[in-house]
Protein backbone atom coordinates (compact mmCIF):
# COMPACT_ATOMS: atom_id res chain seq x y z
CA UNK A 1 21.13 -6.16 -29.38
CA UNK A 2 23.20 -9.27 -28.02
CA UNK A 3 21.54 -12.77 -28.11
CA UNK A 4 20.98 -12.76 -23.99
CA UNK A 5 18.96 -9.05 -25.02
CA UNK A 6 17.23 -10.59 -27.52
CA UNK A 7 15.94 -13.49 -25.15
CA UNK A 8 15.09 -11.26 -22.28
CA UNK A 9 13.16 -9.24 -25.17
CA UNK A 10 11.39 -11.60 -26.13
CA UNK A 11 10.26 -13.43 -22.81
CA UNK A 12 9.05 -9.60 -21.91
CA UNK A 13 6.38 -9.75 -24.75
CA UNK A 14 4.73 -12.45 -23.88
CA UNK A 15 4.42 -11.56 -20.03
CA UNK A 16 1.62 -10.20 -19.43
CA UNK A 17 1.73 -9.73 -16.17
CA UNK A 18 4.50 -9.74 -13.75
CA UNK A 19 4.84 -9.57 -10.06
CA UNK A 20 7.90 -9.42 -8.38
CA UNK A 21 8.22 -9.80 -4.68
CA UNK A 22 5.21 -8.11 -4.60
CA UNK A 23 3.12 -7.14 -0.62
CA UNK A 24 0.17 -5.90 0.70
CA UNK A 25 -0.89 -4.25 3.58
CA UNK A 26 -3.45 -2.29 4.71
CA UNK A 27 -2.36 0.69 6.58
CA UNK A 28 -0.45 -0.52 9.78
CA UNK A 29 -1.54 -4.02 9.95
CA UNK A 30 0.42 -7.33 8.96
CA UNK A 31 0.62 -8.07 5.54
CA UNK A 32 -1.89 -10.09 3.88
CA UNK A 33 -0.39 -10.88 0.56
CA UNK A 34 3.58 -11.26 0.43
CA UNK A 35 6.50 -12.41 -1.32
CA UNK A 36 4.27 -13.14 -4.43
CA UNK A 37 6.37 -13.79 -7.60
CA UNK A 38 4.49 -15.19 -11.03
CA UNK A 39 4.02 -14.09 -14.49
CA UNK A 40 1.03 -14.88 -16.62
CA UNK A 41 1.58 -15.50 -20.34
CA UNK A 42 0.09 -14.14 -23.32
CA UNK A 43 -2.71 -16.86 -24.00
CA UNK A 44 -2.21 -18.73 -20.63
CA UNK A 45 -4.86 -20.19 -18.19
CA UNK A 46 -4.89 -20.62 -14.57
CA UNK A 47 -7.20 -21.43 -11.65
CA UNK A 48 -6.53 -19.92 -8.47
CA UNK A 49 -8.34 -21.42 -5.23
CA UNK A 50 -7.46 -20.91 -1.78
CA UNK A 51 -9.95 -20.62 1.45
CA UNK A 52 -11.91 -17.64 2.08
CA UNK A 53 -10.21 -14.61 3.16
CA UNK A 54 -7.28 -15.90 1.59
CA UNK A 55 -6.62 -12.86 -0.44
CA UNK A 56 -7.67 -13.86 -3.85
CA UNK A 57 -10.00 -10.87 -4.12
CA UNK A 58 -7.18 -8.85 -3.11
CA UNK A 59 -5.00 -10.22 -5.12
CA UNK A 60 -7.57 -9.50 -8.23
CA UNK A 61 -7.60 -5.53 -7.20
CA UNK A 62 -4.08 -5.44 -8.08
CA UNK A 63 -4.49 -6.88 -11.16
CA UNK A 64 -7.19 -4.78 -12.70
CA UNK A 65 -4.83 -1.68 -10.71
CA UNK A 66 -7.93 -0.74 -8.62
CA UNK A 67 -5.00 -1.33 -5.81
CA UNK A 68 -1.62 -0.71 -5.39
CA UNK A 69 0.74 -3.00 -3.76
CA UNK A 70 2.91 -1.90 -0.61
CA UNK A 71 5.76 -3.20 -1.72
CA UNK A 72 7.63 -5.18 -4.91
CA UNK A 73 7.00 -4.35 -8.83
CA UNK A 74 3.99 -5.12 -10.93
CA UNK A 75 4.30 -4.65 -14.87
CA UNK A 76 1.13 -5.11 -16.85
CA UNK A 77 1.38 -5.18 -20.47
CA UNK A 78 5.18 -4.49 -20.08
CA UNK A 79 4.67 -1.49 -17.96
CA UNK A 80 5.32 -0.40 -14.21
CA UNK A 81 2.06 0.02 -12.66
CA UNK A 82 3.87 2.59 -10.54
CA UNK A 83 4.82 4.74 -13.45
CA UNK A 84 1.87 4.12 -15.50
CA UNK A 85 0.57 7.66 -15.91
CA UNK A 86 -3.24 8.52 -14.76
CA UNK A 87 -4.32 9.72 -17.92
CA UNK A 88 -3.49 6.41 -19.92
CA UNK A 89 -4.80 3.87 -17.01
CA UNK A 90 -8.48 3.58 -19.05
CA UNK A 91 -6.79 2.48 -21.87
CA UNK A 92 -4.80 -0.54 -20.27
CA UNK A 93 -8.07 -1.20 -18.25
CA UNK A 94 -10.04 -1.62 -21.37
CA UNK A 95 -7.25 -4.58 -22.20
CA UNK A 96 -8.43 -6.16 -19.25
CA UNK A 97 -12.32 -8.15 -18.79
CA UNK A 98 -13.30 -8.60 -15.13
CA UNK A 99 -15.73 -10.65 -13.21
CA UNK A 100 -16.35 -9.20 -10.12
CA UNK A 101 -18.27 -11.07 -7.54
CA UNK A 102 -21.16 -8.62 -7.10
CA UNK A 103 -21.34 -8.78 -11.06
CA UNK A 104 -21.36 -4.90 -10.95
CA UNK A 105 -24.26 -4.68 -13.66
CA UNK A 106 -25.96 -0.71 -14.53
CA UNK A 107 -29.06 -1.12 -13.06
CA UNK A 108 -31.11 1.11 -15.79
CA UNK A 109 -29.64 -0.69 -18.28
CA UNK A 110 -30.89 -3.82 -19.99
CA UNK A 111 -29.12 -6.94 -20.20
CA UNK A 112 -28.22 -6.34 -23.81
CA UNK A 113 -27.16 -2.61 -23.45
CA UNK A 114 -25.23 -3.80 -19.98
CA UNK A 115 -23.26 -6.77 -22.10
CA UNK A 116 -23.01 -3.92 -25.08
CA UNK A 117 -21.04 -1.03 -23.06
CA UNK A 118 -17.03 -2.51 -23.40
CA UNK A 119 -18.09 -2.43 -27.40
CA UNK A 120 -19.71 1.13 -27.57
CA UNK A 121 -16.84 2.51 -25.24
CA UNK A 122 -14.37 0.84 -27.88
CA UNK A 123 -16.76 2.70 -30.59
CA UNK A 124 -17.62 -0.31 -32.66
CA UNK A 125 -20.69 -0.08 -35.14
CA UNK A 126 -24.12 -0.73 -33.90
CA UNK A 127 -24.68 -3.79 -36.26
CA UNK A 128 -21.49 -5.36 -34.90
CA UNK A 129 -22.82 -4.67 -31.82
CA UNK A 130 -25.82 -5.89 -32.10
CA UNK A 131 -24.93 -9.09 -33.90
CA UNK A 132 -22.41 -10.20 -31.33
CA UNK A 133 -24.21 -9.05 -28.21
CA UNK A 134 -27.22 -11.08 -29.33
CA UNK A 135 -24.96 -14.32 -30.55
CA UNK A 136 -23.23 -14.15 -27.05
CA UNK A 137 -26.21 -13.75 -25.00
CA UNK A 138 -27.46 -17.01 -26.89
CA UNK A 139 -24.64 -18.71 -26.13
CA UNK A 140 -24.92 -17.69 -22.18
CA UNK A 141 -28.38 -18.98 -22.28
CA UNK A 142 -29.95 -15.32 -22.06
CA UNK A 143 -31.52 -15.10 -25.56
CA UNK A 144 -34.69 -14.53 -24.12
CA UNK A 145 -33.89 -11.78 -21.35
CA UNK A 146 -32.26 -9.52 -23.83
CA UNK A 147 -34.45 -6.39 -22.75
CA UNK A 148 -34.57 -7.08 -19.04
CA UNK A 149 -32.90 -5.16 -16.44
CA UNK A 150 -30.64 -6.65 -13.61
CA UNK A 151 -33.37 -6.39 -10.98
CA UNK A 152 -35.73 -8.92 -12.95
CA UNK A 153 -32.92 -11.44 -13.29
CA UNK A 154 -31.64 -13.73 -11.24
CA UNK A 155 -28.56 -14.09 -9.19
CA UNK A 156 -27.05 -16.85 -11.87
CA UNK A 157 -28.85 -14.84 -15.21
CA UNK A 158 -27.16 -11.85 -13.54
CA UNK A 159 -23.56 -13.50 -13.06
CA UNK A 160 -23.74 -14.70 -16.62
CA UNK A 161 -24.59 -11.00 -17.86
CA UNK A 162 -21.24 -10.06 -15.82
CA UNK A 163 -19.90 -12.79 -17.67
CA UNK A 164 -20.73 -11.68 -20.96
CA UNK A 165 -20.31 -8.34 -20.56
CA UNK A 166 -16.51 -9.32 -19.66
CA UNK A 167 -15.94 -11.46 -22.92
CA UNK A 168 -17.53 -9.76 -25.29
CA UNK A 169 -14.34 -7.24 -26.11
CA UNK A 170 -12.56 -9.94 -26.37
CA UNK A 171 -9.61 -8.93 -24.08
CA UNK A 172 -6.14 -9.51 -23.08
CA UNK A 173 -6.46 -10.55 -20.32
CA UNK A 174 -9.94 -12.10 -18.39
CA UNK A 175 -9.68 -12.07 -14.66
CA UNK A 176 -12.94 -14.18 -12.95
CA UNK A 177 -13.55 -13.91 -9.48
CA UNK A 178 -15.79 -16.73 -8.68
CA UNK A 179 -17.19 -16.79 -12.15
CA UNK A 180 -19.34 -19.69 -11.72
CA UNK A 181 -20.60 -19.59 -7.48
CA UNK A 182 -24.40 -18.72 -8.61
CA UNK A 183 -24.89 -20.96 -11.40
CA UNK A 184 -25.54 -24.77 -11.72
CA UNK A 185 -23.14 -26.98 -12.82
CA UNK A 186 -24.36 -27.50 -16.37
CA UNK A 187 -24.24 -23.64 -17.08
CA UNK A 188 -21.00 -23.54 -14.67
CA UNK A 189 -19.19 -26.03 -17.89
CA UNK A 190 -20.95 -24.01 -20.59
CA UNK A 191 -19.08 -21.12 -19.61
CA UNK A 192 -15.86 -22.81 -18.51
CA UNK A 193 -15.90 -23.79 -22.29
CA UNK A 194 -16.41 -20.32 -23.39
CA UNK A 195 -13.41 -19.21 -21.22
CA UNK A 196 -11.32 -21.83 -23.19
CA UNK A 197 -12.97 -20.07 -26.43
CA UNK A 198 -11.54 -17.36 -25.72
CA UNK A 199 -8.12 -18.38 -24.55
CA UNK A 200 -7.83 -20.12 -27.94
CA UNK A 201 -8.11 -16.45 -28.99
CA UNK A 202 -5.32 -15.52 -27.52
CA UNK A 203 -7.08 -14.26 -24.44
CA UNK A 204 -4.91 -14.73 -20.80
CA UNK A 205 -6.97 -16.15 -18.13
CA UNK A 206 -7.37 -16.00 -14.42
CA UNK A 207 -9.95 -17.61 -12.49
CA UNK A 208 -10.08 -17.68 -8.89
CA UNK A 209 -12.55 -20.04 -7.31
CA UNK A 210 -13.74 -22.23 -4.42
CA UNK A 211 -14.87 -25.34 -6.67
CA UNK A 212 -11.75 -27.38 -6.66
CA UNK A 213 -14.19 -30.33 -8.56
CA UNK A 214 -14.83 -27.94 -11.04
CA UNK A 215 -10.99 -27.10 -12.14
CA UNK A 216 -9.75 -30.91 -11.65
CA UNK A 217 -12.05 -31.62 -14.66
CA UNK A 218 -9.81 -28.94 -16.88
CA UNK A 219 -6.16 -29.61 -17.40
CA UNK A 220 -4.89 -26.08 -16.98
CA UNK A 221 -2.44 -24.67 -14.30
CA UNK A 222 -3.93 -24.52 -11.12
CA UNK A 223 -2.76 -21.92 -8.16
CA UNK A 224 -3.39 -22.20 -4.39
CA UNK A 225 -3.17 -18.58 -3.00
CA UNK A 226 -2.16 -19.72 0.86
CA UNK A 227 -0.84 -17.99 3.74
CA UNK A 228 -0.28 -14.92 1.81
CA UNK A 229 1.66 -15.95 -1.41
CA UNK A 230 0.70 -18.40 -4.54
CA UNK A 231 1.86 -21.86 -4.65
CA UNK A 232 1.48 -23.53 -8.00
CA UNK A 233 0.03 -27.10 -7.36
CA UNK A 234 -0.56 -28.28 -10.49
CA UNK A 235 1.42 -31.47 -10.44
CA UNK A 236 0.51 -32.23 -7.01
CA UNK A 237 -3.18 -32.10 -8.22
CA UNK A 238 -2.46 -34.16 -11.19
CA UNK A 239 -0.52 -36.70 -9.76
């Protein structure tokens, strides 16, 4: 392996993800994502913000490869999401901690067991479990709904068991959409700084939100996702 090899190598591990000319449509119509060309790096963070109906939640579904794109090439973990077989997609999904919007929770099950399932899937020990599960739900502020279901919380107490239950793997990569649109601002900077926890881990993050205030106060790459691709604006913001 020549030096230029070597390079192009290395650059490879620590992409996480890569999109390359990437588009989106939805059967005949116009595309709605296009021309999209980023990489995220291993232990990076970025905000993403753009208007409603921009595409962010679009853009999201490719990422956790509950969508394909029309056109371009996506490599996750330094593979073609094309050519990634069906039979090892669960395992590269369980790299990956999502956020959705609609949090997504089990309704029978209780906020611990809910925040619990990445860990038993991954077929840690129940006193592991059980010691981090209740330590993050502390930290989250839900020490005392531990055996409640989702329909006895909250929209906010249920966005921050989404939250949780996202983290507590501690994955590769942490996609958030809107992590933070039902909760208060104090809470919305508690878990902010738990994101940045985690990306001290090693943990790559995405966040895609409305609350421009919010992300000014961070100092972390920000994204606009406008009229169909991603624009980084993170010097224009800072400036």
């Amino acid at each position: 392996m020549n030096a230029r090899q070597a390079d192009a190598r290395s650059a490879e591990l620590t992409e996480v993800v890569s999109f390359r000319d990437v588009g989106v449509r939805y059967e005949t119509g116009p595309e709605i994502l296009r021309d999209l060309n980023f990489t995220l790096h291993r232990g990076g963070f970025h905000f993403m913000t753009g208007a409603s109906g921009a595409g962010k939640s679009t853009l999201m579904k490719l990422l956790y490869l509950a969508l394909r794109q029309t056109r371009g090439e996506i490599r996750i973990f330094g593979r073609d999401n094309i050519r990634v077989p069906r039979e090892d997609l669960p395992a590269i999904r369980r790299k990956i901690g999502v956020v959705f919007q609609d949090f997504r929770l089990i309704n029978h099950l209780s906020t611990f067991e809910n925040v619990a399932l990445p860990l038993r899937v991954a077929g840690v020990d129940d006193l592991q479990i059980r010691k981090n599960v209740t330590e993050l739900l502390e930290w989250v502020g839900l020490g005392d709904q531990i055996n409640a279901i989702p329909s006895r919380l909250s929209g906010g107490q249920q966005q921050r068991v989404a939250i949780a239950r996202a983290v507590i793997g501690r994955p590769a990569l942490l996609l958030a959409d809107e992590p933070t649109g039902n909760v208060d601002d104090r809470i919305a900077m508690r878990l902010l700084y738990l994101f940045e926890e985690l990306n001290k881990l090693g943990t790559t993050v995405l966040i895609a939100t409305h609350n421009r205030q919010l992300v000014r106060r961070f100092g972390h790459i920000q994204w606009l996702l406008e009229g169909g691709t991603v624009i980084d604006v993170t010097n224009t913001n800072s400036a």
